[in-house]
C-alpha atoms as a PDB file:
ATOM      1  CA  UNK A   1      15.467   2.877  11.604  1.00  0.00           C
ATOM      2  CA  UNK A   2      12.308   4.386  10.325  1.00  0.00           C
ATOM      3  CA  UNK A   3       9.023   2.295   8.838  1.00  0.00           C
ATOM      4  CA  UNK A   4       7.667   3.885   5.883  1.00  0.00           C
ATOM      5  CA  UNK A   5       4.436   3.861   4.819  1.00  0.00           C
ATOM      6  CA  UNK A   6       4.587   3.429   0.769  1.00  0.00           C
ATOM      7  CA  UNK A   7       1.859   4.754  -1.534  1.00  0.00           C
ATOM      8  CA  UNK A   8       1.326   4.760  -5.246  1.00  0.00           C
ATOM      9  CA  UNK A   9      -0.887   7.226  -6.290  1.00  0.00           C
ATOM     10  CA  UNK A  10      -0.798   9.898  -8.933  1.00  0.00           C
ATOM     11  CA  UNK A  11      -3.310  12.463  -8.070  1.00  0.00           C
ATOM     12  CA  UNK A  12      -2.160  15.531  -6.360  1.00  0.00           C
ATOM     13  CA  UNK A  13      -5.774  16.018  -4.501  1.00  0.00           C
ATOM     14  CA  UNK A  14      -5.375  12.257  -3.123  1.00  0.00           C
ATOM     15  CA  UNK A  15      -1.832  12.436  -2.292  1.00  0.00           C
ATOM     16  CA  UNK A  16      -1.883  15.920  -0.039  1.00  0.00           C
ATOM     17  CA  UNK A  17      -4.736  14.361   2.000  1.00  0.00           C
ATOM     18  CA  UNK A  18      -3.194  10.739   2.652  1.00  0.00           C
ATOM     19  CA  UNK A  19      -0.416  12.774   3.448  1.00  0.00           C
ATOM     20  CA  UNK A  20      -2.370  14.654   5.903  1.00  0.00           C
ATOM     21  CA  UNK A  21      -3.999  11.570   7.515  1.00  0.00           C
ATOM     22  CA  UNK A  22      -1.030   9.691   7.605  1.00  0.00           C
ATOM     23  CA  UNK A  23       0.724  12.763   9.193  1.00  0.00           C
ATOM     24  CA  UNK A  24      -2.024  12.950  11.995  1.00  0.00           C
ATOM     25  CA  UNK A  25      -2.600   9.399  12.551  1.00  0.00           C
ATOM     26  CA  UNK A  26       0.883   8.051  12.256  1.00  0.00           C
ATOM     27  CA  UNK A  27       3.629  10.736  12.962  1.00  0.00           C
ATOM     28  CA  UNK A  28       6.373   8.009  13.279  1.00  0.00           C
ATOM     29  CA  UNK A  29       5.938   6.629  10.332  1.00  0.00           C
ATOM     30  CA  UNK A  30       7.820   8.055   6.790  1.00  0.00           C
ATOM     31  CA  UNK A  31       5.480   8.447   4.450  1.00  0.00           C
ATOM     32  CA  UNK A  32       6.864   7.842   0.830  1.00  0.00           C
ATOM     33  CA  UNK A  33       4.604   8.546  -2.226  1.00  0.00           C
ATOM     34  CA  UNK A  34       5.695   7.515  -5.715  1.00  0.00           C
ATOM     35  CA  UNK A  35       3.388   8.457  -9.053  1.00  0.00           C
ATOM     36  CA  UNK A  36       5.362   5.891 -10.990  1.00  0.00           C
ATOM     37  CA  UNK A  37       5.573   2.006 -11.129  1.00  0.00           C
ATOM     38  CA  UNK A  38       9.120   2.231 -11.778  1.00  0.00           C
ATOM     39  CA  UNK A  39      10.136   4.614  -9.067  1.00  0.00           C
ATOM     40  CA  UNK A  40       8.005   2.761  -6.407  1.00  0.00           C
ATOM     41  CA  UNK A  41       9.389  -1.319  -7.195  1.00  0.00           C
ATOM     42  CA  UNK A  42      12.927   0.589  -7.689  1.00  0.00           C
ATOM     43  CA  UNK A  43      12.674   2.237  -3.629  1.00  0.00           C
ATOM     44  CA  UNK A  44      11.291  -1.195  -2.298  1.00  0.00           C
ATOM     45  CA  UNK A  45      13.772  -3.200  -3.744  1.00  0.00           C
ATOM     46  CA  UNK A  46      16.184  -1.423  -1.440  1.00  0.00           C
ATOM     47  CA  UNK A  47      13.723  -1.089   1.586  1.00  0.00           C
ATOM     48  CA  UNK A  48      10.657  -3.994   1.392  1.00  0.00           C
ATOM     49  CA  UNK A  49      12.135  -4.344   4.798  1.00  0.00           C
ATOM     50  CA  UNK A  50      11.320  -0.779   6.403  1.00  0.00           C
ATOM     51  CA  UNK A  51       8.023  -0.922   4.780  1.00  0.00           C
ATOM     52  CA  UNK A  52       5.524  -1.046   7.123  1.00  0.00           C
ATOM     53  CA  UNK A  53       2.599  -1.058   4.944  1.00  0.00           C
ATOM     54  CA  UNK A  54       1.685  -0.570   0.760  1.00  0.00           C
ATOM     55  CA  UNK A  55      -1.080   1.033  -1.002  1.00  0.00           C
ATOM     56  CA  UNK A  56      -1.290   0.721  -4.621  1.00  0.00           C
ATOM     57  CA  UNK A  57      -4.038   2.284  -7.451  1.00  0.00           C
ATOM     58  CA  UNK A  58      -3.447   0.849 -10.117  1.00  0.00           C
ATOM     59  CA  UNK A  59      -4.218   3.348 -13.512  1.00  0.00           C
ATOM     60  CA  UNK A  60      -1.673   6.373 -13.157  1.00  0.00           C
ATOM     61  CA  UNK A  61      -1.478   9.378 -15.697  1.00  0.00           C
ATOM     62  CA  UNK A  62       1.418  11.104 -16.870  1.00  0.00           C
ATOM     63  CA  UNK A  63       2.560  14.429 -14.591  1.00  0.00           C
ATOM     64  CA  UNK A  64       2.349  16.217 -18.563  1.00  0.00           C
ATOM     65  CA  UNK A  65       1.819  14.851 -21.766  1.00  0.00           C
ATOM     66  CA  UNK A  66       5.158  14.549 -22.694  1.00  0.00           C
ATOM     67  CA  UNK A  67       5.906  12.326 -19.782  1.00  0.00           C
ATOM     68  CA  UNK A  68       7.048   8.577 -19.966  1.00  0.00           C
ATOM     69  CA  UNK A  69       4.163   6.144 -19.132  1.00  0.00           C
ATOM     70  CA  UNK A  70       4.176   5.874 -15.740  1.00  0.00           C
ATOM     71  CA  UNK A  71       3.292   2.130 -15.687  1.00  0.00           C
ATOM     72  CA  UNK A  72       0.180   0.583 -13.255  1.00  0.00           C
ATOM     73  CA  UNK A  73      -0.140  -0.848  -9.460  1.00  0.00           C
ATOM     74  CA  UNK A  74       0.006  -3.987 -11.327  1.00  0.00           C
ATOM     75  CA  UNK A  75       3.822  -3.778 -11.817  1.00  0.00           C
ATOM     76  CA  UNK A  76       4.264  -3.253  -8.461  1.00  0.00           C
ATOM     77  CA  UNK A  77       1.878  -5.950  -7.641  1.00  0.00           C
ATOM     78  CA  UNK A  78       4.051  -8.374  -9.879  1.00  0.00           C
ATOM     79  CA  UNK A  79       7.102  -7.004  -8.118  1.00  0.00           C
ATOM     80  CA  UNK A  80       5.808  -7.903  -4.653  1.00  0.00           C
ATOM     81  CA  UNK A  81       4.326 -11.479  -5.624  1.00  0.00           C
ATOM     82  CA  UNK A  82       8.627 -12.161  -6.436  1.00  0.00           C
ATOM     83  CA  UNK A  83       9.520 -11.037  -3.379  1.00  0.00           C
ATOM     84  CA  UNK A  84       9.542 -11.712   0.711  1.00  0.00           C
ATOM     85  CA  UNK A  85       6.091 -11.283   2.168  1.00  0.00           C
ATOM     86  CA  UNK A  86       6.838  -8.470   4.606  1.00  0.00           C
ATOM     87  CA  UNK A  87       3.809  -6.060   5.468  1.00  0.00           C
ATOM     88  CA  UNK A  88       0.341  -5.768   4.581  1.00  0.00           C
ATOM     89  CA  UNK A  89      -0.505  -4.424   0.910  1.00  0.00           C
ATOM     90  CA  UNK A  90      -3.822  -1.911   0.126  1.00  0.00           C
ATOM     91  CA  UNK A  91      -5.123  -1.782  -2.876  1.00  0.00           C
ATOM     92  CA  UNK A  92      -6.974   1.629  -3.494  1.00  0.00           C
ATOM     93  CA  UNK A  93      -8.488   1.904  -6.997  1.00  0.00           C
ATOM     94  CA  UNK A  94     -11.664   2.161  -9.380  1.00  0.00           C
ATOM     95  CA  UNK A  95     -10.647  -0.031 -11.633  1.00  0.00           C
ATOM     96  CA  UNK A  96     -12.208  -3.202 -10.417  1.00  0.00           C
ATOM     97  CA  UNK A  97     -10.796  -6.003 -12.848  1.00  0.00           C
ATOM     98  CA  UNK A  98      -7.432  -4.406 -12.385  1.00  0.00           C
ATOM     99  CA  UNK A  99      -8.047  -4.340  -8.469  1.00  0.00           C
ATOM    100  CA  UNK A 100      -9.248  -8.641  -9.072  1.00  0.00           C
ATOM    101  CA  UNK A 101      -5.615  -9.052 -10.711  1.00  0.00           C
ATOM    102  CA  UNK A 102      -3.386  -7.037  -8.560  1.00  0.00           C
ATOM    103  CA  UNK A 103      -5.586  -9.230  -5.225  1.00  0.00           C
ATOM    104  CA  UNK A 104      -5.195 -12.505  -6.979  1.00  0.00           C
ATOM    105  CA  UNK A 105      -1.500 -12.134  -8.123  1.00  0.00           C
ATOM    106  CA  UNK A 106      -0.507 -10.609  -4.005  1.00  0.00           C
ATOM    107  CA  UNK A 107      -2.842 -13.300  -2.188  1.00  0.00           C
ATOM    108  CA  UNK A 108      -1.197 -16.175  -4.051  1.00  0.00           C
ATOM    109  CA  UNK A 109       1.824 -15.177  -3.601  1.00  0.00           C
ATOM    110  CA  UNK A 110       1.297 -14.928   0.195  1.00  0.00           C
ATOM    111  CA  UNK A 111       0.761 -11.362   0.686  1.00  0.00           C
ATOM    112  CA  UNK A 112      -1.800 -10.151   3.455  1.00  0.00           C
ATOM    113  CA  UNK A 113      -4.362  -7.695   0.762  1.00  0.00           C
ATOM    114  CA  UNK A 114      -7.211  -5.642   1.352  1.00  0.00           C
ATOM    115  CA  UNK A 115      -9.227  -3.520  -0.912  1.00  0.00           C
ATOM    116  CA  UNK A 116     -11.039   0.168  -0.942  1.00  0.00           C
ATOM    117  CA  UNK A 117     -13.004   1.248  -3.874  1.00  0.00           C
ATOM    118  CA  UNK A 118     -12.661   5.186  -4.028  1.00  0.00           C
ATOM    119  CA  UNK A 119     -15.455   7.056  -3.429  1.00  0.00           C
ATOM    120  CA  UNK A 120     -17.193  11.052  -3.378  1.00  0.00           C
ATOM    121  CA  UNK A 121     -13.694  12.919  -4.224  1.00  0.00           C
ATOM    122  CA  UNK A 122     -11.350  12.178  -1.253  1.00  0.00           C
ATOM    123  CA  UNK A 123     -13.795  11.314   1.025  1.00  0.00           C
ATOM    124  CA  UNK A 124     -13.092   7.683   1.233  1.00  0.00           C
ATOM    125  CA  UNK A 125      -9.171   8.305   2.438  1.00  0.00           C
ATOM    126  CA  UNK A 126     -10.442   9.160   5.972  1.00  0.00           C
ATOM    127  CA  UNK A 127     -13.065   6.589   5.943  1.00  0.00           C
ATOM    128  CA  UNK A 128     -12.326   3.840   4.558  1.00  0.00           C
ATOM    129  CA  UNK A 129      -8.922   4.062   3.425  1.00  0.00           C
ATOM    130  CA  UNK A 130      -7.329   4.992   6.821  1.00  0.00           C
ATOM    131  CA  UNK A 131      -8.923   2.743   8.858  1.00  0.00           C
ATOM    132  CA  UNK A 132      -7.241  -0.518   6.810  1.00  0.00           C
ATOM    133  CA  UNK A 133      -3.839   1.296   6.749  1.00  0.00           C
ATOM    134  CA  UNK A 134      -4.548   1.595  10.793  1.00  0.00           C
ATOM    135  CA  UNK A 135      -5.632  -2.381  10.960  1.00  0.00           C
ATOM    136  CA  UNK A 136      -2.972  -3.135   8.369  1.00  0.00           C
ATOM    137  CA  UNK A 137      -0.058  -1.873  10.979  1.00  0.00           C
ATOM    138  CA  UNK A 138      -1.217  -3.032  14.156  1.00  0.00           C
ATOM    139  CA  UNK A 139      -2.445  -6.576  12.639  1.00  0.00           C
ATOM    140  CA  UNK A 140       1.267  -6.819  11.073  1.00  0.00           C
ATOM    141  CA  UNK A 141       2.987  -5.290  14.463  1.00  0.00           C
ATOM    142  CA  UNK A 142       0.349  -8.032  16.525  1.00  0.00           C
ATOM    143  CA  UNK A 143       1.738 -11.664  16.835  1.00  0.00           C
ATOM    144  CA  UNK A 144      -0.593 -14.362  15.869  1.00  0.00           C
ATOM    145  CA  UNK A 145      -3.151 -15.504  18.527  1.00  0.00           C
ATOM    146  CA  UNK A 146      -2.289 -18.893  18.675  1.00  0.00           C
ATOM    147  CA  UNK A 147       1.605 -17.795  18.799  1.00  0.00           C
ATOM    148  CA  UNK A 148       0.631 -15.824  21.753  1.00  0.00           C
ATOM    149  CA  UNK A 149      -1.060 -19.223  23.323  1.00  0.00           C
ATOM    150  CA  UNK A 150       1.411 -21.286  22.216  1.00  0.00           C
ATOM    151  CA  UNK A 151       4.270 -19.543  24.548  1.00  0.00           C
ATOM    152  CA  UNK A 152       1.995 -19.361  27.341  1.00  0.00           C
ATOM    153  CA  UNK A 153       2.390 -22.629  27.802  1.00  0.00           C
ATOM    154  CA  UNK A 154       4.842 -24.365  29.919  1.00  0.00           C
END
């Protein structure tokens, strides 16, 4: 069974070059990107447990005016906090009180979080954004050090 990789983002420019990092950096992984609230919490009710990792921004746009609102990270947040604690969540967005909320509502709720505050275009995917996807994976795939002492013991 594949891990996926789940993202919530809305912007085209963003999405094709997380896509390409992701694609470089972890070729085993699926890499799932949803520009809706609904669409994402409606995939990871059926597979929280392939998900190897989340990112979430939290203020989306319509694809075209005439669209349905497509809802904020904060749904999904919400979503998350009600359910098993099961990989690592990003949060990637601007919005900073938003970003407080979606942290607070995840870390009490159990959830491993980190934050990136975009930055110069797309520039921040590759170095900021990346690297905590990378350390969000391995720390996840990792056991606990003390678990690790704990069964070296006799």
């Amino acid at each position: 069974m594949c891990q996926s990789i789940v993202i919530l983002e809305d912007n085209p420019d963003r999405i094709a070059v997380m896509d390409e990092c992701l694609a470089d950096k972890f070729p085993f992984f699926e890499r799932r990107f949803f520009r809706t609230s609904s669409a994402a919490t409606a995939w990871l009710a059926d597979h929280l447990s392939q998900t190897a990792c989340i990112s979430l921004d939290h203020d989306l746009e319509p694809e075209a005016p005439c669209d349905p609102d497509p809802g904020t990270g904060r749904i999904v947040a919400d979503f998350l906090a009600s359910s098993l604690r099961l990989c690592p969540v990003i949060i990637h967005t601007t919005n900073r009180v938003a970003a407080d909320g979606m942290e607070l509502v995840l870390s009490d709720a159990g959830w491993a979080v980190e934050r990136v505050m975009p930055y110069e275009n797309c520039r921040w995917i590759a170095e900021a954004w990346l690297p905590l996807v990378r350390q969000a994976i391995v720390g996840a795939a990792v056991p606990e050090r003390h678990t690790l002492t704990a069964r070296a013991r006799p």
